[in-house]
C-alpha atoms as a PDB file:
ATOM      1  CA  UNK A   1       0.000   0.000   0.000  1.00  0.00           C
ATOM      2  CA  UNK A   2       2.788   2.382   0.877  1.00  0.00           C
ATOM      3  CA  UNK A   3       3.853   2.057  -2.877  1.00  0.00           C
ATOM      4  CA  UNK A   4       0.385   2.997  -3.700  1.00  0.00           C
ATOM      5  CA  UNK A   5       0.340   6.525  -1.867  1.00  0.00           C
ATOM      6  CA  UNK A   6       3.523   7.693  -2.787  1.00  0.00           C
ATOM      7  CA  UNK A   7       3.733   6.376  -6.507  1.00  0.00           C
ATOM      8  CA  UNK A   8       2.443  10.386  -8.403  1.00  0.00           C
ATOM      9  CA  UNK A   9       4.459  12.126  -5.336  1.00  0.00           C
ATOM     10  CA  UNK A  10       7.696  11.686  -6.580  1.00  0.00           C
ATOM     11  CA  UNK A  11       7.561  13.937  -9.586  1.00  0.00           C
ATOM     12  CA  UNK A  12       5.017  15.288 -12.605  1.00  0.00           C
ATOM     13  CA  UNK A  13       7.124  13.273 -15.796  1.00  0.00           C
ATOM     14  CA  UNK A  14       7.083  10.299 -13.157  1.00  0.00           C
ATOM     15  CA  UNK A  15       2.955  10.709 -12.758  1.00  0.00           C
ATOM     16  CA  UNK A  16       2.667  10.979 -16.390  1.00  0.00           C
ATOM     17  CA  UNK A  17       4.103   8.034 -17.024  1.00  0.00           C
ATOM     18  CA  UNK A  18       2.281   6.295 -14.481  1.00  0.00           C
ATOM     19  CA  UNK A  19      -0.592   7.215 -15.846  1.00  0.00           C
ATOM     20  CA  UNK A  20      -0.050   6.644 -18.936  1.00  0.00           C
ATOM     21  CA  UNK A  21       0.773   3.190 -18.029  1.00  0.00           C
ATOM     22  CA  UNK A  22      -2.362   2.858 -16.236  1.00  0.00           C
ATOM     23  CA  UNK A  23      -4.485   3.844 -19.226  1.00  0.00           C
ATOM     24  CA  UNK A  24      -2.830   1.455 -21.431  1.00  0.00           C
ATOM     25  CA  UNK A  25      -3.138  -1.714 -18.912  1.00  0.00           C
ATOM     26  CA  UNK A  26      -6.433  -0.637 -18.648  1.00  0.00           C
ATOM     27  CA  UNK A  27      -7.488  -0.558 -22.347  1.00  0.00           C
ATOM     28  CA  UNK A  28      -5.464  -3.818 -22.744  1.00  0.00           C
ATOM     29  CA  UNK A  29      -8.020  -5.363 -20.137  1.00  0.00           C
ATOM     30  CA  UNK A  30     -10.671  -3.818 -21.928  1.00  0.00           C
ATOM     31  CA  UNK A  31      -9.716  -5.402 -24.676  1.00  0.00           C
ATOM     32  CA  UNK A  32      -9.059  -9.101 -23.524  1.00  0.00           C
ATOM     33  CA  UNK A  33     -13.069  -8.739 -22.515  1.00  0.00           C
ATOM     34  CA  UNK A  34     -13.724  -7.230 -25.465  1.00  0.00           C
ATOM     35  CA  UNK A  35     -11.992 -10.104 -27.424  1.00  0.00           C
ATOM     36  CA  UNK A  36     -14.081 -12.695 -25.463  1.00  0.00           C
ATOM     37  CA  UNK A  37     -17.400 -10.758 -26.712  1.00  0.00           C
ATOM     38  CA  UNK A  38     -15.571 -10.720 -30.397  1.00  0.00           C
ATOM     39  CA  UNK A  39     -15.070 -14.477 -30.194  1.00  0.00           C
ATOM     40  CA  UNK A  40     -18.163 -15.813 -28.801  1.00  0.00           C
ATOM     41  CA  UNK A  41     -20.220 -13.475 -31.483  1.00  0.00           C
ATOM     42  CA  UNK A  42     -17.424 -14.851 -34.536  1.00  0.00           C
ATOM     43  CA  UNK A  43     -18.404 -18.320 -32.960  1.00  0.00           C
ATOM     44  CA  UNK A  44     -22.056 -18.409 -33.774  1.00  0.00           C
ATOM     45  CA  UNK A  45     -21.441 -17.294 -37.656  1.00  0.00           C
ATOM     46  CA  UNK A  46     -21.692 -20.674 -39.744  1.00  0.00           C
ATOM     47  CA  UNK A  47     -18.511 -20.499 -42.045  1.00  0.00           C
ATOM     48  CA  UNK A  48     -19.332 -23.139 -44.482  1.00  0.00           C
ATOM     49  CA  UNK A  49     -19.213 -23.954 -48.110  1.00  0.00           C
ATOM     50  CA  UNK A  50     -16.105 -23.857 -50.764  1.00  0.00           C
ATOM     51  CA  UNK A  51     -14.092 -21.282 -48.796  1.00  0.00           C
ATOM     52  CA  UNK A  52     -15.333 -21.826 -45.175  1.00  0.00           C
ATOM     53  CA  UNK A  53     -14.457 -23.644 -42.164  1.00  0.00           C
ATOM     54  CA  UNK A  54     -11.089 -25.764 -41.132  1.00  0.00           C
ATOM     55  CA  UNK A  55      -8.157 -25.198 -39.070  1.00  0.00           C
ATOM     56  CA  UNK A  56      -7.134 -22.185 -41.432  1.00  0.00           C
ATOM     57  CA  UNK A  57     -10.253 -20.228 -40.598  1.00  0.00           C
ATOM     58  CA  UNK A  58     -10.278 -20.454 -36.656  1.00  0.00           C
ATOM     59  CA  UNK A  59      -6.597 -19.570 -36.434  1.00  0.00           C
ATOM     60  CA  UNK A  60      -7.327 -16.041 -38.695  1.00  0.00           C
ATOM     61  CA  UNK A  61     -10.742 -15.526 -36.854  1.00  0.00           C
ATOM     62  CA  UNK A  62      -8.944 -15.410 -33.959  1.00  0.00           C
ATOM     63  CA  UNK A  63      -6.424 -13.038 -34.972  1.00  0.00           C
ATOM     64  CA  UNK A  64      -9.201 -11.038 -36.408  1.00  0.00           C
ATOM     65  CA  UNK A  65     -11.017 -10.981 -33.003  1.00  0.00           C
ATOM     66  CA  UNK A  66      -8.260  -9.232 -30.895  1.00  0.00           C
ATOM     67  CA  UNK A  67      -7.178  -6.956 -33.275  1.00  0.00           C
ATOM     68  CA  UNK A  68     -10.968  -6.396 -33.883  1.00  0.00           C
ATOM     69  CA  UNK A  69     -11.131  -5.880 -30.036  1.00  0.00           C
ATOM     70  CA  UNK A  70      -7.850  -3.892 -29.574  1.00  0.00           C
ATOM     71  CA  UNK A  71      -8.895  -1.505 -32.288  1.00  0.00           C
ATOM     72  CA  UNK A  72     -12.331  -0.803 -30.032  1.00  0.00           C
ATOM     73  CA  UNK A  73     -10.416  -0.433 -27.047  1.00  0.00           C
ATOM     74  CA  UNK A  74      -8.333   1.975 -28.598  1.00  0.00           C
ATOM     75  CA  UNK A  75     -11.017   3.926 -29.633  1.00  0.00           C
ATOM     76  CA  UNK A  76     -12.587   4.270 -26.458  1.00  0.00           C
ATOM     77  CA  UNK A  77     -14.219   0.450 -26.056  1.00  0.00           C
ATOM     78  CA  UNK A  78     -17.397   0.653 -24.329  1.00  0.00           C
ATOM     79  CA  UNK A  79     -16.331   2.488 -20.962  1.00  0.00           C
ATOM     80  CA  UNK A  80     -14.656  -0.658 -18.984  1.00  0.00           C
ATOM     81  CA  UNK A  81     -10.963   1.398 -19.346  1.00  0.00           C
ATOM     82  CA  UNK A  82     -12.072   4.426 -18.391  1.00  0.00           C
ATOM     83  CA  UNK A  83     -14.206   2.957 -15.034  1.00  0.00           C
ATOM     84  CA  UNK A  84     -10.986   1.238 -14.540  1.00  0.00           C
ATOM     85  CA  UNK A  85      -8.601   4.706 -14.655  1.00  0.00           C
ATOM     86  CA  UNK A  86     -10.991   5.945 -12.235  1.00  0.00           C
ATOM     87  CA  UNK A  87     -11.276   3.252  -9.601  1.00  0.00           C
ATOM     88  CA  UNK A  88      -7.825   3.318  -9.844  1.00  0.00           C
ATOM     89  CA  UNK A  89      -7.208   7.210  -9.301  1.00  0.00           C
ATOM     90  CA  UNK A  90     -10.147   6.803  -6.230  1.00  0.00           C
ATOM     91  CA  UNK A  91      -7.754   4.807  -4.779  1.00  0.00           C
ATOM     92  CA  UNK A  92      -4.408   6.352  -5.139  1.00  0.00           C
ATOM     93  CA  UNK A  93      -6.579   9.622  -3.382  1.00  0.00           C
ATOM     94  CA  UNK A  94      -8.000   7.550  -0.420  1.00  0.00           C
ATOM     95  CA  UNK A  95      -4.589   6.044   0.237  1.00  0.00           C
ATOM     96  CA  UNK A  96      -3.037   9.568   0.051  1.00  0.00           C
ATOM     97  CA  UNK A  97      -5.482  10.849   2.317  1.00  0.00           C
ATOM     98  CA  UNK A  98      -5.124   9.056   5.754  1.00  0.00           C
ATOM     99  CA  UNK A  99      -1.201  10.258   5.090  1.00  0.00           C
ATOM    100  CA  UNK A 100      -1.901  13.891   4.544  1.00  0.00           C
ATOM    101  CA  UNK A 101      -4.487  13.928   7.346  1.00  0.00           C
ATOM    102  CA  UNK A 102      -1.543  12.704   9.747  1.00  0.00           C
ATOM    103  CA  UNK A 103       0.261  15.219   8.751  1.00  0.00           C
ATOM    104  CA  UNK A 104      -2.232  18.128   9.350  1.00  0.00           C
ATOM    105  CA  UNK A 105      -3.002  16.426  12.632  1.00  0.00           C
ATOM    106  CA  UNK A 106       0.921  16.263  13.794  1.00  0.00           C
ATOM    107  CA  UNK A 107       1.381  19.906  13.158  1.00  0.00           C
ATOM    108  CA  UNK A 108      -1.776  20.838  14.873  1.00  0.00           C
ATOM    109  CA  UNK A 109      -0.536  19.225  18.426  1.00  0.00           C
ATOM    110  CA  UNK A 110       2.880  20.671  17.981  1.00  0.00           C
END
């Protein structure tokens, strides 16, 4: 937890980065859900005749269905990255705040 609360103290280019690394983790979960959804919907087309079906087809289906999914996430998904980002931030406040309320407190009873 300590981690946690002092992680965007250390400098601005160091919280950037941090968050930028958030954002991405967080589309790249959005995305491995997104992929399921992609899959299970690719799944129920029938892929049959002269040019359908076999070993060939899953493999590039499933290609297709996470960069199909990475593209959405990219683009803003459907809101799972951003509720992520801001559970996350929530967080990194709440664990800041017991620590800066210490603080306040200390200098009070000096």
């Amino acid at each position: 937890m300590e981690m946690l609360a002092t992680s965007f103290s250390a400098s601005s280019a160091s919280a950037k980065n941090d968050l930028q690394t958030m954002r991405q983790k967080a589309e790249e979960l959005e995305s491995v859900f997104l992929n399921t959804l992609v899959s299970e919907m690719f799944a129920s087309i029938a892929s049959e005749g002269e040019f359908g079906g076999g070993y060939a087809e899953e493999t590039w289906r499933g290609m297709q269905s996470e960069q199909y999914a990475a593209s959405m996430a990219r683009s803003g998904g459907i809101g799972i990255a951003d509720e992520i980002m801001r559970s996350l931030l929530l967080t990194q406040e709440s664990a800041q705040l017991p620590q800066n309320n210490n603080n306040s407190d200390e200098g009070s009873n000096s």
